[in-house]
Protein backbone atom coordinates (compact mmCIF):
# COMPACT_ATOMS: atom_id res chain seq x y z
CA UNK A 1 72.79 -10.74 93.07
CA UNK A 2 71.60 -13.42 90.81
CA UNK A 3 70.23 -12.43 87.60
CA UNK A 4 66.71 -13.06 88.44
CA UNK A 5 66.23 -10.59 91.20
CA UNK A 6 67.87 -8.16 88.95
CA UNK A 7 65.71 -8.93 86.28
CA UNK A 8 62.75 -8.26 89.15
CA UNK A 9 64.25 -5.21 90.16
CA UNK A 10 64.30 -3.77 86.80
CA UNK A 11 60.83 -4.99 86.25
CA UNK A 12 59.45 -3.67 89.22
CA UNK A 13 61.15 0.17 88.67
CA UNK A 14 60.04 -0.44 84.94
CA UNK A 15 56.28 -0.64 86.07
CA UNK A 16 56.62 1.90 88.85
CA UNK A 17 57.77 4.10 85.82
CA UNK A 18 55.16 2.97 83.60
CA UNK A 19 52.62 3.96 86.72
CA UNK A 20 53.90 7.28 87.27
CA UNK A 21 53.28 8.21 83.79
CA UNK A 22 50.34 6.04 83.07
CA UNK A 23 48.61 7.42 86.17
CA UNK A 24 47.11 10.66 87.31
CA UNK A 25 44.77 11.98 90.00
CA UNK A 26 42.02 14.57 89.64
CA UNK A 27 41.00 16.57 93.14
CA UNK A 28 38.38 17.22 93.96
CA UNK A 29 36.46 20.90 92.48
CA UNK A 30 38.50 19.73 89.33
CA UNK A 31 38.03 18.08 85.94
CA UNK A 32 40.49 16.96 83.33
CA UNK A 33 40.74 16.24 79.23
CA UNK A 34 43.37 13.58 78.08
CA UNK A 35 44.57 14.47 74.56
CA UNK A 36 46.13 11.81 72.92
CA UNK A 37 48.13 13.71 70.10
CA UNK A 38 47.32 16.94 70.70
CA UNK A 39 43.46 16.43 70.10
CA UNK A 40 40.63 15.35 72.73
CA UNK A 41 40.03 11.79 73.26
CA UNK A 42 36.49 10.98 72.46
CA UNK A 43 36.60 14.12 70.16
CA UNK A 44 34.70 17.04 71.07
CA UNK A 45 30.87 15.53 70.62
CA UNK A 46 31.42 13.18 73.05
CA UNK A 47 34.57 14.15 74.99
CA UNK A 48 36.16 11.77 77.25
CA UNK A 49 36.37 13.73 80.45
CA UNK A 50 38.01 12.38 84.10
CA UNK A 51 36.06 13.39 87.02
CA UNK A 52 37.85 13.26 90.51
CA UNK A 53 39.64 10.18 91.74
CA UNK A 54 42.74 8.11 90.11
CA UNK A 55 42.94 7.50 85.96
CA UNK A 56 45.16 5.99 83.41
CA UNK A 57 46.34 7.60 80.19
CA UNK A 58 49.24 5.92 77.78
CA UNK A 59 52.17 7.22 78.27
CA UNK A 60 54.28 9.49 76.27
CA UNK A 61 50.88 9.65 73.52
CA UNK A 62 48.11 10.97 76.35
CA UNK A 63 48.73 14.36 77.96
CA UNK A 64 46.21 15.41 80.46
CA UNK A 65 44.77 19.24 80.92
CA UNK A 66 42.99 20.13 84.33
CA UNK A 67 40.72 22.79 84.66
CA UNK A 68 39.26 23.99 88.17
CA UNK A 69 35.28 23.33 87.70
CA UNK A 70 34.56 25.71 90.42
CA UNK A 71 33.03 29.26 90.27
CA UNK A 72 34.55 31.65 89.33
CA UNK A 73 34.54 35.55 89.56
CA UNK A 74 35.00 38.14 86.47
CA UNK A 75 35.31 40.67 88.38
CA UNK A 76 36.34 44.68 86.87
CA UNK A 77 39.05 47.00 88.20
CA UNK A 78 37.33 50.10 89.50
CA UNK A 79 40.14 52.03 86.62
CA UNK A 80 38.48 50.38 84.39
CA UNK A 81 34.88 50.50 84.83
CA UNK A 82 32.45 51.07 82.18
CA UNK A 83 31.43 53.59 80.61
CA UNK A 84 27.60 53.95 78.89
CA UNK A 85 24.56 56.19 77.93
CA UNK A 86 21.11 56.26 78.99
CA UNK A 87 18.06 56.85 76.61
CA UNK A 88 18.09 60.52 77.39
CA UNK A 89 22.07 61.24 76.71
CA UNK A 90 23.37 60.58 80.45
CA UNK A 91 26.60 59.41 80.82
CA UNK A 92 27.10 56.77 83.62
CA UNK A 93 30.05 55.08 85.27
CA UNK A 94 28.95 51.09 85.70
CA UNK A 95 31.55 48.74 87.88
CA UNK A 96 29.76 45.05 87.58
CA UNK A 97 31.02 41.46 88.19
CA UNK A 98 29.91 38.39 87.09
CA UNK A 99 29.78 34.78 88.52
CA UNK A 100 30.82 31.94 85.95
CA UNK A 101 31.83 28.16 85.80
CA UNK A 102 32.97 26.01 83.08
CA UNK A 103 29.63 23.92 81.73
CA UNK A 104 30.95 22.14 78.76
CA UNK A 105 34.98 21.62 78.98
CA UNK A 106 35.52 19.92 75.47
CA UNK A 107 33.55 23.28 74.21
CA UNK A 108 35.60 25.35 76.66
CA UNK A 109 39.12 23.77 75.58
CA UNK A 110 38.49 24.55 72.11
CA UNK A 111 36.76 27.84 71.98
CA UNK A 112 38.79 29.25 74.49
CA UNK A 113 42.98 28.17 71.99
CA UNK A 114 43.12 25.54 74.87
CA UNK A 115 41.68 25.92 78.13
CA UNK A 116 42.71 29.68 78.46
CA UNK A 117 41.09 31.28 81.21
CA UNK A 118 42.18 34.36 80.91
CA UNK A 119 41.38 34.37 77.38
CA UNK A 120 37.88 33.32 78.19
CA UNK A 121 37.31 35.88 81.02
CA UNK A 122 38.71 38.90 78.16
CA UNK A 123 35.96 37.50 75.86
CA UNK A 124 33.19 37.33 78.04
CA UNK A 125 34.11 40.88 79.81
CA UNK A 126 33.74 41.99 76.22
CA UNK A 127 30.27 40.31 75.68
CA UNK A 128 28.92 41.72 78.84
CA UNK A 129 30.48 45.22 78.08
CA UNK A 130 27.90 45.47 75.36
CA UNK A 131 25.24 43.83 76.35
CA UNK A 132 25.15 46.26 79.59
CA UNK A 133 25.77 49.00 77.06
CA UNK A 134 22.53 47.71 74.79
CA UNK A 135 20.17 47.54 78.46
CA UNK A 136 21.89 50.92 80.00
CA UNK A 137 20.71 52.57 76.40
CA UNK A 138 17.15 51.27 76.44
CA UNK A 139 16.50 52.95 79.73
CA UNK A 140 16.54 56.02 81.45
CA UNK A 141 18.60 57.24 84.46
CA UNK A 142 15.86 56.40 86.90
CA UNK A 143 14.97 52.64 85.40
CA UNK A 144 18.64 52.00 85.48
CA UNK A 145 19.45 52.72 88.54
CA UNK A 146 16.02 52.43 90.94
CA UNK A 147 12.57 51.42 88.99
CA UNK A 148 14.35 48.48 86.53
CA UNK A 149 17.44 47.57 87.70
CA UNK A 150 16.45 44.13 88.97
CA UNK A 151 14.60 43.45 85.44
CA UNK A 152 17.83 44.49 84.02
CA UNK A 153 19.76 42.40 85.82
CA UNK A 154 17.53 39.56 85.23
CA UNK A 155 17.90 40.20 81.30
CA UNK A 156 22.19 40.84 81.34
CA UNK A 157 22.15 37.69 83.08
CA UNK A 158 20.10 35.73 80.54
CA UNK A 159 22.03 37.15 77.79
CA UNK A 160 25.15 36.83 79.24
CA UNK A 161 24.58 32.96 79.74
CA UNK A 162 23.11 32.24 76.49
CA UNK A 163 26.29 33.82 74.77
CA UNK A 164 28.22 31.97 77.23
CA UNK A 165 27.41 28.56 75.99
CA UNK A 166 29.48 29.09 72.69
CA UNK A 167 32.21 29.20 74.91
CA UNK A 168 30.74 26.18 76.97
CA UNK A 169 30.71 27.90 80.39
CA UNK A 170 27.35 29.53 82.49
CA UNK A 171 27.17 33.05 83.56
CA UNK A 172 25.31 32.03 87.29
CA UNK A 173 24.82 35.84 88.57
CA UNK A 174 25.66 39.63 87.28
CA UNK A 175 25.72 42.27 89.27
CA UNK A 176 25.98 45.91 89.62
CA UNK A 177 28.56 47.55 92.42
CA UNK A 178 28.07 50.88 92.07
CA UNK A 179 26.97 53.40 89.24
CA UNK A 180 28.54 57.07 89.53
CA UNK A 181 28.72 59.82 87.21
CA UNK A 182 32.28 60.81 85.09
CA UNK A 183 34.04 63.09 87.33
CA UNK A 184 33.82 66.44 84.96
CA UNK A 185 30.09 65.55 84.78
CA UNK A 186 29.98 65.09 88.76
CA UNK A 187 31.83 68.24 89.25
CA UNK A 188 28.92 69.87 87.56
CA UNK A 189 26.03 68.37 89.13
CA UNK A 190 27.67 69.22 92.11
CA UNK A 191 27.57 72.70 91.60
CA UNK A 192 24.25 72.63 90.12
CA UNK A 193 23.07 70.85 93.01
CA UNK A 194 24.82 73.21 95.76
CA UNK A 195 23.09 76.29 93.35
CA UNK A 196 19.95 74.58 93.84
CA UNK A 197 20.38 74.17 97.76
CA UNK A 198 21.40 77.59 97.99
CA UNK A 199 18.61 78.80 95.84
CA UNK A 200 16.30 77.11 98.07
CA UNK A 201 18.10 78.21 101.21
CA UNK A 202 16.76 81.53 100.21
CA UNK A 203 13.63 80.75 99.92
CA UNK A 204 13.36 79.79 102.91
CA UNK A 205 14.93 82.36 104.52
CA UNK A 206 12.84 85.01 103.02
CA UNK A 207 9.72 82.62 103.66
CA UNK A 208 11.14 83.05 107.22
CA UNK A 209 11.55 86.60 107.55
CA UNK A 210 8.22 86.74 105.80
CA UNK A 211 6.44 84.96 108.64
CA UNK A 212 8.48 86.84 111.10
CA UNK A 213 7.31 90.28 110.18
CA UNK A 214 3.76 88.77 110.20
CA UNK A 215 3.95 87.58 113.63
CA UNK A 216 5.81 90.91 114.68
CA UNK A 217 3.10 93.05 113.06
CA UNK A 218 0.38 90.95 114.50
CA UNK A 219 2.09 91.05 118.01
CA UNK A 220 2.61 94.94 117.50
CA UNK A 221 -1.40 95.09 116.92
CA UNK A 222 -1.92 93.21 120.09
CA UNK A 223 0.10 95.67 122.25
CA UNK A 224 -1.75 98.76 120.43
CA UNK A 225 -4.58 97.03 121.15
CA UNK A 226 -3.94 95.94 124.93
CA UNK A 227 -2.58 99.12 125.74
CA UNK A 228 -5.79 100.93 124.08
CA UNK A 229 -7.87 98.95 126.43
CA UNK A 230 -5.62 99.59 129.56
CA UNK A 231 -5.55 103.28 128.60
CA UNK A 232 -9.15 103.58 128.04
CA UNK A 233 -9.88 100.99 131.28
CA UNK A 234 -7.59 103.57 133.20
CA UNK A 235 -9.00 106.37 132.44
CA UNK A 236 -12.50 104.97 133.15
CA UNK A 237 -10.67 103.84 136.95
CA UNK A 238 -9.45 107.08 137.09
CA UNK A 239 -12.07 109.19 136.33
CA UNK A 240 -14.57 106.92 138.69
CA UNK A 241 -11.95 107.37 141.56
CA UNK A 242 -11.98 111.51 140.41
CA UNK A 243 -16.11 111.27 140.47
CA UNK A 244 -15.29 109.31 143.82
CA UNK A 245 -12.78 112.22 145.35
CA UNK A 246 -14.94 115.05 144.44
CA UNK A 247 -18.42 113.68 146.00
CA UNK A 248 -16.02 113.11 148.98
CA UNK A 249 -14.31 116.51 149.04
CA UNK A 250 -18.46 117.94 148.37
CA UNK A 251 -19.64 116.04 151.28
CA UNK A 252 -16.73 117.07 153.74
CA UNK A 253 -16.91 120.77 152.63
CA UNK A 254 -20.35 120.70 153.24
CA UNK A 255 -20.20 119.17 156.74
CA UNK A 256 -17.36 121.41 157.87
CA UNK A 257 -16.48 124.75 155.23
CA UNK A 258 -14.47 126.70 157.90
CA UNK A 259 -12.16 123.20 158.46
CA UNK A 260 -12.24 122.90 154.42
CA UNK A 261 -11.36 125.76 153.90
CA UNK A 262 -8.50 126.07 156.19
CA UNK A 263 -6.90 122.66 154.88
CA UNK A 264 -6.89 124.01 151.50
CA UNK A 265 -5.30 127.07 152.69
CA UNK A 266 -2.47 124.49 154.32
CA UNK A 267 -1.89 122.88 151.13
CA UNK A 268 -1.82 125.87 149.49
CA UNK A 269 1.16 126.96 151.78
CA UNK A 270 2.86 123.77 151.25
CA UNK A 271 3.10 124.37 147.72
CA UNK A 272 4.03 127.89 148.00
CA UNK A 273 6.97 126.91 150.55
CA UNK A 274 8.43 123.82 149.74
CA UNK A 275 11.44 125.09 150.06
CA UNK A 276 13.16 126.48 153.25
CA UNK A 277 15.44 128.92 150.92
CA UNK A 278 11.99 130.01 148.98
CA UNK A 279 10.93 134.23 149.38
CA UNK A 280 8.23 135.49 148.44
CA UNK A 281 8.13 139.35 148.13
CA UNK A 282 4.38 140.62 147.68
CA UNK A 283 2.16 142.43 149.80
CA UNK A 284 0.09 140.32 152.64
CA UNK A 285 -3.13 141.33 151.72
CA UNK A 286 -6.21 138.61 150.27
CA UNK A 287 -7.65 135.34 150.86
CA UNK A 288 -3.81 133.79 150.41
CA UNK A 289 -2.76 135.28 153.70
CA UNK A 290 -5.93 135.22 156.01
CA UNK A 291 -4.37 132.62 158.29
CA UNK A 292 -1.07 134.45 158.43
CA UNK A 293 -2.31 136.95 160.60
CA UNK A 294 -3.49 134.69 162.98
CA UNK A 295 -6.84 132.44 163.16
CA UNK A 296 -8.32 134.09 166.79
CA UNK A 297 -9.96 137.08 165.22
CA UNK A 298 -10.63 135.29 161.42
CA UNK A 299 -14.43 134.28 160.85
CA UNK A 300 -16.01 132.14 158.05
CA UNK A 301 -18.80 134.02 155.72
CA UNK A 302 -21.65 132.43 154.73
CA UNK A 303 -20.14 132.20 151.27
CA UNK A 304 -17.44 130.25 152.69
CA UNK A 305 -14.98 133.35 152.48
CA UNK A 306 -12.44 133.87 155.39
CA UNK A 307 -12.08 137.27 156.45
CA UNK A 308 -9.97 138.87 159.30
C-alpha cells in the first residue's frame, strides 16, 4: 500500500471519528441542550436547544442532554395518598394525579440540579400537596366532593401551573381518583351509619305494625258490622217465614181441626218415641193418648178437643 492511500485511509477513519462524536440525532417526542463546559450554550435567556433531526456539537468540549418533551404523568401511590381537612374538621383521604410536560428546558435543566425528573416530579408532588391542602380547607365535605369539585379542580390546576413555570414545565390537567375517609374514621361512620339504618328499620317496622292493627281493627268493625246486618236481616227472614208458617198452620187448622189436630198428635208421638228402646211408664189417660185407643169411636168437640 502506497503511502497515499494510507494517508486516505487514516483520513477517512479520522473524519468518520470526528462524525461520530461531532454528530447526534434527536427523535422525535424529544429535545436536547448541548453544554459546552458544563454550562448551556446560548446561556439560559436564550438557550440553544436541538429539536428533532441530525446536529453537530464539537467534540470532546459539547456534551448533549436529552429530555423526552412528551407528557407526562405524576401520578400517587394509593399508600401514599393524601391526607387533609375540610372547613368543618373532616378528615379526608385524597389520591390525585397530575398531567405535566417540560415548557421551558433551559429553565427545567437548571431548576431541576440538571434535568432531574425525578427531582422535579418530588417538587411538584410537594407543591400540589399543599395547594390541595389550602382548597380541601376552604371548603366543606359536600363542596369538595359534589357542589365544587370541578371549580376546585379548575383552581389546583391554575395554581399548580403557575408554580410550575419556576421550574419551566406546565401542569396540563389535575385530577381527583377517589376521596375516602381514614379507616378508624370509616370504621365509625360505618357503625353510625348501620345504627342509623337500624334505627330507621324500626321505625318502620312499628309504622308497619301500626298500620296493621289499623287495618285489622277496621276489618274487625266490618265483620261486627256485616254480621250485625246478617243477624238482624235473618231474623227479619226468619221471623217473616214464622209470620208466614203460622197464617199457614191458622188457615189449615181452620179448614180441617179434626186432621190438625191428629197430625199434631203424630208429631207429638214422634218425639215421644224416637227411640225403639224408649218406655214410658204413666197411666193412658188425657188428650196425649186419645188416638191410642183407637180413632173409630174418637170424635172432635167443637173446641177442637178429641175425646173417646
Amino acid at each position: 500500500m502506497t503511502p497515499t492511500r494510507i494517508g486516505a485511509v487514516i483520513a477517512v477513519i479520522v473524519v468518520l471519528v470526528l462524525a461520530n462524536f461531532s454528530l447526534f440525532t434527536v427523535q422525535e417526542g424529544q429535545a436536547a441542550l448541548i453544554l459546552r463546559l458544563g454550562k448551556i450554550v446560548g446561556g439560559s435567556e436564550t438557550p440553544k436547544v436541538m429539536e428533532p433531526g441530525l446536529h453537530c456539537k464539537i467534540p470532546f468540549i459539547d456534551t448533549v442532554r436529552v429530555f423526552d418533551m412528551r407528557m407526562q404523568e405524576l401520578s400517587i401511590p394509593v399508600s401514599q395518598a393524601l391526607n387533609v381537612v375540610t372547613k368543618e374538621q373532616t378528615y379526608l383521604v385524597v389520591d390525585y394525579f397530575a398531567k405535566w410536560r417540560i415548557s421551558n428546558l433551559a429553565k427545567f435543566y437548571t431548576s431541576t440540579g440538571g434535568g432531574n425528573v425525578h427531582q422535579s416530579e418530588m417538587l411538584l408532588e410537594q407543591r400540589l400537596n399543599d395547594i390541595v391542602r389550602a382548597e380541601y380547607g376552604k371548603r366543606s365535605s359536600d363542596q369538595a366532593i359534589s357542589a365544587d369539585r370541578a371549580r376546585m379542580m379548575t383552581t389546583i390546576r391554575e395554581e399548580a401551573n403557575t408554580i410550575g413555570k419556576d421550574q419551566g414545565i406546565s401542569v396540563i390537567d389535575v385530577r381527583i381518583l377517589q376521596i375516602t375517609l381514614p379507616k378508624d374514621v370509616m370504621d365509625s361512620v360505618f357503625k353510625r351509619m348501620a345504627a342509623e339504618r337500624k334505627q330507621f328499620a324500626e321505625a318502620k317496622r312499628a309504622e308497619g305494625i301500626e298500620k296493621s292493627e289499623a287495618i285489622k281493627a277496621l276489618a274487625d268493625q266490618k265483620v261486627t258490622v256485616i254480621k250485625a246486618q246478617a243477624i238482624t236481616k235473618a231474623a227479619t227472614i226468619r221471623a217473616s217465614g214464622d209470620l208466614n208458617a203460622a197464617q199457614i198452620y191458622a188457615t189449615s187448622y181452620g179448614t180441617d181441626p179434626s186432621f190438625y189436630a191428629f197430625y199434631r198428635s203424630l208429631e207429638a208421638y214422634e218425639k215421644a218415641f224416637s227411640q225403639k228402646t224408649d218406655l214410658l211408664v204413666i197411666k193412658p189417660e188425657g188428650q196425649f193418648f186419645n188416638y191410642f185407643h183407637g180413632t173409630s169411636h174418637n170424635t172432635v168437640t167443637k173446641n177442637n178437643k178429641v175425646k173417646p
